[in-house]
PDB file of N, CA and C in Angstrom:
ATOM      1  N   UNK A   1     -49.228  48.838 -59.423  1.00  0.00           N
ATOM      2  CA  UNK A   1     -48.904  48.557 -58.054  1.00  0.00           C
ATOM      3  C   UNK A   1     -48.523  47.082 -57.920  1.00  0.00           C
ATOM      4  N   UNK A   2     -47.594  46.901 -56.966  1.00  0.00           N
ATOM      5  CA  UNK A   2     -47.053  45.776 -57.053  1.00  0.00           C
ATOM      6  C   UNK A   2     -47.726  44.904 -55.916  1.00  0.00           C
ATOM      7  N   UNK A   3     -48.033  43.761 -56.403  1.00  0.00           N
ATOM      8  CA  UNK A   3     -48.426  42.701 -54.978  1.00  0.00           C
ATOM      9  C   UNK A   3     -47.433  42.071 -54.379  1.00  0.00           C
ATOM     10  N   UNK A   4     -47.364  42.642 -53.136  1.00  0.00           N
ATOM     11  CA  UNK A   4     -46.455  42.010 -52.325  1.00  0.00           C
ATOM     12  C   UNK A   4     -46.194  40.293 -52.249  1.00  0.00           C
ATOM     13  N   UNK A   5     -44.745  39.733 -52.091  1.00  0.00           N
ATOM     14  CA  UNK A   5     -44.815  38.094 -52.113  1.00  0.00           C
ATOM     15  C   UNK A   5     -45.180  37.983 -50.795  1.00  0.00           C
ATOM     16  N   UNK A   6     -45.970  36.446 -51.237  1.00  0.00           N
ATOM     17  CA  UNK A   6     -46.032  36.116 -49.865  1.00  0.00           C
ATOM     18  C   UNK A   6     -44.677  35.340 -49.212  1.00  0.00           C
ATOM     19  N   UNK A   7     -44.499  35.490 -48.079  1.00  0.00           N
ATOM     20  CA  UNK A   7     -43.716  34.757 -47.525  1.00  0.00           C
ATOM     21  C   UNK A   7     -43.752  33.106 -46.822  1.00  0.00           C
ATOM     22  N   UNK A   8     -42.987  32.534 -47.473  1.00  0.00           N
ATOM     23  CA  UNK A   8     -43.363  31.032 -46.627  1.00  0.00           C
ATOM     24  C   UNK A   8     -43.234  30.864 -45.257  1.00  0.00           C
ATOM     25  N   UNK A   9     -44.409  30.275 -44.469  1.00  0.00           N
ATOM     26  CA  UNK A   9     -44.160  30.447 -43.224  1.00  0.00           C
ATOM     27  C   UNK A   9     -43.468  28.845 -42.383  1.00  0.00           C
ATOM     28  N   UNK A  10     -42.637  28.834 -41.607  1.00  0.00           N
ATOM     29  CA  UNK A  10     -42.570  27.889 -40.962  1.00  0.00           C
ATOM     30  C   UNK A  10     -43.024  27.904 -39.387  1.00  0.00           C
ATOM     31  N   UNK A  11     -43.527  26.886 -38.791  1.00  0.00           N
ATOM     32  CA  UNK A  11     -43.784  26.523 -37.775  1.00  0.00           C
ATOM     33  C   UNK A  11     -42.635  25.819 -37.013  1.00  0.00           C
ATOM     34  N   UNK A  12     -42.482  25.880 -36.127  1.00  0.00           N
ATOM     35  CA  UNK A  12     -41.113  25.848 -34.924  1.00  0.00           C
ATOM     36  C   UNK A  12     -41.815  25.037 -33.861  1.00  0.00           C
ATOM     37  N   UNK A  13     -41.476  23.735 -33.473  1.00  0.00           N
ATOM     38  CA  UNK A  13     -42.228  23.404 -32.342  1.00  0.00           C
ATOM     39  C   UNK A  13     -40.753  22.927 -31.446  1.00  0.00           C
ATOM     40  N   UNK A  14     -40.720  23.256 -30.554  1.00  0.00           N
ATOM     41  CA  UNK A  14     -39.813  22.681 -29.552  1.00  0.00           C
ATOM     42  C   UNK A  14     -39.959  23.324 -27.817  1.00  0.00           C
ATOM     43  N   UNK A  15     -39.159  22.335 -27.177  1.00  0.00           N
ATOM     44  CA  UNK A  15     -39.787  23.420 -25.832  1.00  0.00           C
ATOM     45  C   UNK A  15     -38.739  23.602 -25.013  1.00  0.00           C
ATOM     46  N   UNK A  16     -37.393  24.096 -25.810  1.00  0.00           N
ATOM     47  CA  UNK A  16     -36.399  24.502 -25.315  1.00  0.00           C
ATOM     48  C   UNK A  16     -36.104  26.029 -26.102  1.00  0.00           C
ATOM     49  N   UNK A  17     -36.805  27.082 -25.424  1.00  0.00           N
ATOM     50  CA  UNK A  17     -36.674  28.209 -25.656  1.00  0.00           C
ATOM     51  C   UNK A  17     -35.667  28.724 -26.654  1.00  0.00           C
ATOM     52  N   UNK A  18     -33.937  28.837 -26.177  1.00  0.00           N
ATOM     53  CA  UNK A  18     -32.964  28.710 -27.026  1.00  0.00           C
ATOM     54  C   UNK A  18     -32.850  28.528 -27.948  1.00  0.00           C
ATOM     55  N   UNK A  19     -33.422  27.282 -28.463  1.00  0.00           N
ATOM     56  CA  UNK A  19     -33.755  26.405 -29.474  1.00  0.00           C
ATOM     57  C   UNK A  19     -34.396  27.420 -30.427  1.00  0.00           C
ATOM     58  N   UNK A  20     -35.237  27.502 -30.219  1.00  0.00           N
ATOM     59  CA  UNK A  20     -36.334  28.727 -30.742  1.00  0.00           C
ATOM     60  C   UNK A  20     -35.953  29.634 -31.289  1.00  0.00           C
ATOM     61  N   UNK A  21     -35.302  30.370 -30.012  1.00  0.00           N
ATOM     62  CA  UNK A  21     -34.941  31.724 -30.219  1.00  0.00           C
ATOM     63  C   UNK A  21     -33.950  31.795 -31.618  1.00  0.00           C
ATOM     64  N   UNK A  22     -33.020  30.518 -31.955  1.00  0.00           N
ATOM     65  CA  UNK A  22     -31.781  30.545 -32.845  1.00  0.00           C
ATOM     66  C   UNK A  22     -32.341  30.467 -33.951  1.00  0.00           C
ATOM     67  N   UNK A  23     -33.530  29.623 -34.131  1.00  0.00           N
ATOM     68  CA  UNK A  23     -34.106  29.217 -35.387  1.00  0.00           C
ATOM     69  C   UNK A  23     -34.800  30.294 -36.367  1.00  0.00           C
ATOM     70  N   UNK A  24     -35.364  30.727 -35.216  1.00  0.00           N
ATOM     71  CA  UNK A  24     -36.008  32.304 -35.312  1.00  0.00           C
ATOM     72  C   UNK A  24     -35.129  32.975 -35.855  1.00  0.00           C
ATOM     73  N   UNK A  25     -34.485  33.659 -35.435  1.00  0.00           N
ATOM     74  CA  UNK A  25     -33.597  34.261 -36.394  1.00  0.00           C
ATOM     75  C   UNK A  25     -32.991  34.014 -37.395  1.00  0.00           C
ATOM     76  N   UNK A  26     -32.471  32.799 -37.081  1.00  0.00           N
ATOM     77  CA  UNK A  26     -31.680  32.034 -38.762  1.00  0.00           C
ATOM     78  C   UNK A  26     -32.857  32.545 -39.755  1.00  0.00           C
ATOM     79  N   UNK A  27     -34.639  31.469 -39.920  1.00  0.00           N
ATOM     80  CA  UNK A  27     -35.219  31.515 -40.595  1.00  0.00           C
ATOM     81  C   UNK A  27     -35.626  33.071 -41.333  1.00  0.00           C
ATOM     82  N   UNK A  28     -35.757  34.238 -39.768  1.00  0.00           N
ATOM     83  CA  UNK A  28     -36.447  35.412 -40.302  1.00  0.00           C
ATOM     84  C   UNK A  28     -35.562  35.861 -41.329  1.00  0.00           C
ATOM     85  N   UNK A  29     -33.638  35.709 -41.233  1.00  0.00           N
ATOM     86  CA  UNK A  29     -32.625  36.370 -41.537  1.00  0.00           C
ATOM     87  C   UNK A  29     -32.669  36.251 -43.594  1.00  0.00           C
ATOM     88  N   UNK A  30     -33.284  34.536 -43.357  1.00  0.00           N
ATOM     89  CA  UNK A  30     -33.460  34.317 -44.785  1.00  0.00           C
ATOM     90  C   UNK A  30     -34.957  34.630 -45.424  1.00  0.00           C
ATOM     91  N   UNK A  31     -35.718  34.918 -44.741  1.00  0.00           N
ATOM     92  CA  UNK A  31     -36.707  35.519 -45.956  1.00  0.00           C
ATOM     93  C   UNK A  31     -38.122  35.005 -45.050  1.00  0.00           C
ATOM     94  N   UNK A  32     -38.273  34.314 -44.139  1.00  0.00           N
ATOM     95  CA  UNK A  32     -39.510  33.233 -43.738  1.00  0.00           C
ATOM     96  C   UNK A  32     -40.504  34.208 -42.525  1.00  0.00           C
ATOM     97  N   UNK A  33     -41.457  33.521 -43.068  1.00  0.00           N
ATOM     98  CA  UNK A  33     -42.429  34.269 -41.988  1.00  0.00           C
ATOM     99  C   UNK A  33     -42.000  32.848 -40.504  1.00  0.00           C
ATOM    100  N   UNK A  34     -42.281  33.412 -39.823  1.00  0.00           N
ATOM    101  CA  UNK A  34     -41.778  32.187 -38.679  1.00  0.00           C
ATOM    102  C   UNK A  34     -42.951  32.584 -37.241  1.00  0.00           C
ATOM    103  N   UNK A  35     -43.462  31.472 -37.193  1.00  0.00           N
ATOM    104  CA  UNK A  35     -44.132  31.021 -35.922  1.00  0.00           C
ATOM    105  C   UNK A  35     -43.322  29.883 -34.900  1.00  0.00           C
ATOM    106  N   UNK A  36     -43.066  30.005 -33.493  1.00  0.00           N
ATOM    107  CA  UNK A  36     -42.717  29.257 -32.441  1.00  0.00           C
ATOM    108  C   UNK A  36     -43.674  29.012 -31.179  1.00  0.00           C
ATOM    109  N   UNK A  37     -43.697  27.419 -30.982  1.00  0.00           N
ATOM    110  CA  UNK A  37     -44.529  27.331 -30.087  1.00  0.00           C
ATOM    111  C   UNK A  37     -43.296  26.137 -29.126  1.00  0.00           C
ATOM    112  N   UNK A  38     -43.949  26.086 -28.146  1.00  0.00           N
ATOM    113  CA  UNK A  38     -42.979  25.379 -26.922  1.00  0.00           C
ATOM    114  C   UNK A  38     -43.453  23.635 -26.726  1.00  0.00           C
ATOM    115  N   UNK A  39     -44.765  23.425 -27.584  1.00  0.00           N
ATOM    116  CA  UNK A  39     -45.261  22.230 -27.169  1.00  0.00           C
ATOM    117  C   UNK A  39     -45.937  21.184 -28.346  1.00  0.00           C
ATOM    118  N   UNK A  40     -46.079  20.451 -28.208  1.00  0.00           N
ATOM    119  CA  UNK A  40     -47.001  19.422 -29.570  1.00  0.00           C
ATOM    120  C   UNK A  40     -48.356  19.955 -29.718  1.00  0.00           C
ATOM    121  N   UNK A  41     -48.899  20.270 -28.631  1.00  0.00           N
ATOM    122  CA  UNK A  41     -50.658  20.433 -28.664  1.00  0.00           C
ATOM    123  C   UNK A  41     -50.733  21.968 -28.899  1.00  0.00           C
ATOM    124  N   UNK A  42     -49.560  23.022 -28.412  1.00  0.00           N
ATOM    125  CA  UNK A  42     -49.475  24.515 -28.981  1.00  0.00           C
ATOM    126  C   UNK A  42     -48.610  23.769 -30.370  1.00  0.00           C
ATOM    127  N   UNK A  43     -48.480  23.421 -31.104  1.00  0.00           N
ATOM    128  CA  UNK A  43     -48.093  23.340 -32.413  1.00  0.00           C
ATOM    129  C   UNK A  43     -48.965  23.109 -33.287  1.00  0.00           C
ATOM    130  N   UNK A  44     -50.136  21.677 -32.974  1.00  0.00           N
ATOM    131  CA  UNK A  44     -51.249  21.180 -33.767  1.00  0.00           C
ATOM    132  C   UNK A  44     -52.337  22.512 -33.716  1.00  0.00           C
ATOM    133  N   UNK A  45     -52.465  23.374 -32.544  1.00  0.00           N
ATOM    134  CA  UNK A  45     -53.261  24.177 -32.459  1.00  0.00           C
ATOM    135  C   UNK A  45     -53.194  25.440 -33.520  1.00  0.00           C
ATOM    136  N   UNK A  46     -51.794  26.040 -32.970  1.00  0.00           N
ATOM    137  CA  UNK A  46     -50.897  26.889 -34.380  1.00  0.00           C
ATOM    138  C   UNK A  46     -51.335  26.339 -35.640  1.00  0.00           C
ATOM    139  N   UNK A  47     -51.069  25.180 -36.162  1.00  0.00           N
ATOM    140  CA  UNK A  47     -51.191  24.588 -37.340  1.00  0.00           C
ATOM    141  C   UNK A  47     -52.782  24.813 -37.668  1.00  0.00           C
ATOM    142  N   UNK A  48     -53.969  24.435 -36.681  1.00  0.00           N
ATOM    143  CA  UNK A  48     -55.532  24.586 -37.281  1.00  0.00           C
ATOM    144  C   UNK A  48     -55.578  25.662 -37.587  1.00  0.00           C
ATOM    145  N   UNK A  49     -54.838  27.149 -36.854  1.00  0.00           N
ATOM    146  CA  UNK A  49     -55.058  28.013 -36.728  1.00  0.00           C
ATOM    147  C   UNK A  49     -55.097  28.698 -38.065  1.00  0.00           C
ATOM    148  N   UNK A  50     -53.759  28.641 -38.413  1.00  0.00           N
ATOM    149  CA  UNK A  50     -53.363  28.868 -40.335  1.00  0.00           C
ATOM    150  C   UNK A  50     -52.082  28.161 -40.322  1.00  0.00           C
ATOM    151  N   UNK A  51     -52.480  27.402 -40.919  1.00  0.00           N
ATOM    152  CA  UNK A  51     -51.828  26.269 -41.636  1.00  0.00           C
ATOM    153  C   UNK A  51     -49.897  26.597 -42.243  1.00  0.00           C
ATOM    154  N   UNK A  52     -49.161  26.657 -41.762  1.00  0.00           N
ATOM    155  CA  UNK A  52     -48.156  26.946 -42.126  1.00  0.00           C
ATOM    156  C   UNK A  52     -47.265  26.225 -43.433  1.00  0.00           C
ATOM    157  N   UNK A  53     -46.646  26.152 -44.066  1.00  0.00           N
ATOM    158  CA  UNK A  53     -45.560  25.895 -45.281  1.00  0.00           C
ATOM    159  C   UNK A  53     -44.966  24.457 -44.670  1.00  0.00           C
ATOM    160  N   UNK A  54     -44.470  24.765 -44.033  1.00  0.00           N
ATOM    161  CA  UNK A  54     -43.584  23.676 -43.508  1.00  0.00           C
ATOM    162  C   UNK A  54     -43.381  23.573 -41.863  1.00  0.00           C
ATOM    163  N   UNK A  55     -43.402  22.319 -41.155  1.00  0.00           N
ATOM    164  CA  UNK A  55     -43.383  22.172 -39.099  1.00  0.00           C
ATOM    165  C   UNK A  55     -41.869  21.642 -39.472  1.00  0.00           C
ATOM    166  N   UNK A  56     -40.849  22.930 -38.616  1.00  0.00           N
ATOM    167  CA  UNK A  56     -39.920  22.275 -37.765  1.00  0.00           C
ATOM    168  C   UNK A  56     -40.318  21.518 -36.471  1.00  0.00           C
ATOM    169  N   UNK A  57     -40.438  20.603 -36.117  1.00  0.00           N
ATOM    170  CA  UNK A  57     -40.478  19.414 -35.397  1.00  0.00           C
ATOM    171  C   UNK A  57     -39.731  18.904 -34.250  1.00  0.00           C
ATOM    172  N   UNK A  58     -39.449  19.247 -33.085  1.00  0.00           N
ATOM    173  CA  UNK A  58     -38.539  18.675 -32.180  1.00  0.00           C
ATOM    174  C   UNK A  58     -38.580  16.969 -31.917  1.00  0.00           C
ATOM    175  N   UNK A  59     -38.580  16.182 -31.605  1.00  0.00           N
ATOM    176  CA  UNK A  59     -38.875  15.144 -30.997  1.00  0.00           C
ATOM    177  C   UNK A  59     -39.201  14.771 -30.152  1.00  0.00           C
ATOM    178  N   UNK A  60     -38.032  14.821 -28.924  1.00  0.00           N
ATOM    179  CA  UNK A  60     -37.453  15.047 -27.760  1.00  0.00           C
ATOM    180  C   UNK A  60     -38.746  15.686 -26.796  1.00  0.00           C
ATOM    181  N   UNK A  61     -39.738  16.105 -26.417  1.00  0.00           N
ATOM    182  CA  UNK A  61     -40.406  16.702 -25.808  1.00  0.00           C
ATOM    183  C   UNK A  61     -41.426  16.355 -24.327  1.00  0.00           C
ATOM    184  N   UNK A  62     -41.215  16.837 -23.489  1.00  0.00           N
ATOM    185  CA  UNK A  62     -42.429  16.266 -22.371  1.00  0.00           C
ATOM    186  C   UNK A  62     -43.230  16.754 -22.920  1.00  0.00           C
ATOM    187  N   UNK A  63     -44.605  15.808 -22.415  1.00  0.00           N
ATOM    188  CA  UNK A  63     -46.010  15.543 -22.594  1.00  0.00           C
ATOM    189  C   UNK A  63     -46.107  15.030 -23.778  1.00  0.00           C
ATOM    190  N   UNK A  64     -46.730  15.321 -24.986  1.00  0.00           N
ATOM    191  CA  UNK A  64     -46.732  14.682 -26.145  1.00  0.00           C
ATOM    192  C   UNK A  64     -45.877  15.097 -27.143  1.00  0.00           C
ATOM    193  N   UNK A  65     -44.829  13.891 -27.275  1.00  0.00           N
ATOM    194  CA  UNK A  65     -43.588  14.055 -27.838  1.00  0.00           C
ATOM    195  C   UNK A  65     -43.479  13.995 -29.485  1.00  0.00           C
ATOM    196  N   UNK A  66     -42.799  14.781 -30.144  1.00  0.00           N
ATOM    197  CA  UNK A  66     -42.600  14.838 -31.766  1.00  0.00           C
ATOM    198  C   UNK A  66     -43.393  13.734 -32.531  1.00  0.00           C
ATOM    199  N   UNK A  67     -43.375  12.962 -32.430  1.00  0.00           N
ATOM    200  CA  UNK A  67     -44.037  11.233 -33.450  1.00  0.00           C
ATOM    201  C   UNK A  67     -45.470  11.643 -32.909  1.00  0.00           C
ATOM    202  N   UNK A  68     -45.867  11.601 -31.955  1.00  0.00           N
ATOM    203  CA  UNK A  68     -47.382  11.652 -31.388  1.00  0.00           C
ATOM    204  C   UNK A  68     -47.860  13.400 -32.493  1.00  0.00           C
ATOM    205  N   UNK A  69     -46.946  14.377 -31.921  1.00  0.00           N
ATOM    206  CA  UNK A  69     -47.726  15.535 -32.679  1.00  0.00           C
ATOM    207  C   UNK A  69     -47.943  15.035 -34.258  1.00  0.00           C
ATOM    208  N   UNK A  70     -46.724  14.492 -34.579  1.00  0.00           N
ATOM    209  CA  UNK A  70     -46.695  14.554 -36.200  1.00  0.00           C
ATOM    210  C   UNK A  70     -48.108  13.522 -36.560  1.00  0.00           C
ATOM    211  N   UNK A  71     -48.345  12.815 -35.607  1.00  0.00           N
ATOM    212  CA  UNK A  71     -48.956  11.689 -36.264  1.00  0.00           C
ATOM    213  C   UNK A  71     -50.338  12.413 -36.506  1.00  0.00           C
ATOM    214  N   UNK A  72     -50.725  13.056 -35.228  1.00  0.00           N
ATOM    215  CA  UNK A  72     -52.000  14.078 -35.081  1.00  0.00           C
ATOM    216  C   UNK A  72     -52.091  15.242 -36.323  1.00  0.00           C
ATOM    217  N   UNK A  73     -50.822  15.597 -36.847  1.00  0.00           N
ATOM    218  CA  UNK A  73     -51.009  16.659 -37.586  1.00  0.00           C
ATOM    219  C   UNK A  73     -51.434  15.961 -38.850  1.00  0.00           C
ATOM    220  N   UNK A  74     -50.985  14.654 -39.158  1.00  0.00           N
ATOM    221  CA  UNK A  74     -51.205  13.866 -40.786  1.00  0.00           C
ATOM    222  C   UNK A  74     -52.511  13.334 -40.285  1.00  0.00           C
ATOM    223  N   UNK A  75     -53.529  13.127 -39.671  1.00  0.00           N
ATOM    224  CA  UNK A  75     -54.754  12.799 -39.204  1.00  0.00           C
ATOM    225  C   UNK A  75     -55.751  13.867 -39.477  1.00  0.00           C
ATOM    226  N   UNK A  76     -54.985  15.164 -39.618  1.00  0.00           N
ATOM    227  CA  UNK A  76     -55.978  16.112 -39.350  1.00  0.00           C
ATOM    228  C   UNK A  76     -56.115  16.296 -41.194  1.00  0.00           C
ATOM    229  N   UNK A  77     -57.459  16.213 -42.111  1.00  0.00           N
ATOM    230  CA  UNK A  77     -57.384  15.940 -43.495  1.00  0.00           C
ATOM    231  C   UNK A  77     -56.803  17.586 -43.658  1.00  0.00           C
ATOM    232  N   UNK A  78     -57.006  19.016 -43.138  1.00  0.00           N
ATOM    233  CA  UNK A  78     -56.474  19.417 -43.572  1.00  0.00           C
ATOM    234  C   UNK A  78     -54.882  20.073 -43.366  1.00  0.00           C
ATOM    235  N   UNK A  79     -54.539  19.516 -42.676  1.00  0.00           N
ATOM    236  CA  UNK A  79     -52.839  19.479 -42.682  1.00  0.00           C
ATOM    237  C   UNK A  79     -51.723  18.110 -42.660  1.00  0.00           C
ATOM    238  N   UNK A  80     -52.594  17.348 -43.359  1.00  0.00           N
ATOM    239  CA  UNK A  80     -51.956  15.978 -43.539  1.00  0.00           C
ATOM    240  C   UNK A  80     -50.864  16.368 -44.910  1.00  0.00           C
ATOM    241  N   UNK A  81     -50.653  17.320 -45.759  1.00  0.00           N
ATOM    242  CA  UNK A  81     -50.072  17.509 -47.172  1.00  0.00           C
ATOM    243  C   UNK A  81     -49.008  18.389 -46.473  1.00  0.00           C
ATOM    244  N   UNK A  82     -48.878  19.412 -45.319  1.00  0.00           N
ATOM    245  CA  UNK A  82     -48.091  20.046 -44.091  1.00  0.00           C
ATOM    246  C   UNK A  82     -47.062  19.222 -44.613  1.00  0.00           C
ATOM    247  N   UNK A  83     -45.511  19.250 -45.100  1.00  0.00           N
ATOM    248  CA  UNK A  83     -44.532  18.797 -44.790  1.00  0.00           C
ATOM    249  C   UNK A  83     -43.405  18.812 -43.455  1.00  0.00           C
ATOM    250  N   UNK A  84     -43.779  17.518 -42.456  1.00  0.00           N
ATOM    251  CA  UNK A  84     -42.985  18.081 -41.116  1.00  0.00           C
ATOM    252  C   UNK A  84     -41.593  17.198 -40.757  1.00  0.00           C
ATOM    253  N   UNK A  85     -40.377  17.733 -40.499  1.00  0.00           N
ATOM    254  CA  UNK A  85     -39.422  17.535 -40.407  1.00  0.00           C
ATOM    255  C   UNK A  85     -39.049  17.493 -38.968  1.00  0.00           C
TER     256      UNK A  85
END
């Protein structure tokens, strides 16, 4: 019996829906497990939750904007190795 691969997951943070929605598909189309959240603090949360492969990253964001999440996510010891773009 064969063990299924796992799939790499990416995390999606942005809070322009659209945005989302395109990435989402691009990523699922190529092979990725894919999580989307709309905000920095729903992203760091996602991230404690299970730890994803790699954070797509918006910048641009009201309330706590891209640099602030990222900085929180490399603070946290276990998703500081998280590569976020």
């Amino acid at each position: 019996m064969e063990t299924p691969e796992k799939k790499e997951t990416i995390l999606l943070v942005d809070d322009i829906p659209a945005n989302l929605e395109i990435l989402i598909r691009v990523f699922q189309r190529a092979g990725y497990k894919v999580r989307a959240v709309t905000s920095g603090p729903l992203g760091i949360r996602a991230a404690e939750h299970d730890p994803p492969d790699i954070v797509l990253l918006d910048v641009t964001m009201p309330g706590m904007d891209g640099y602030e999440t990222c900085r929180r996510l490399k603070q946290n010891p276990l998703l500081k190795g998280i590569p976020v773009i």
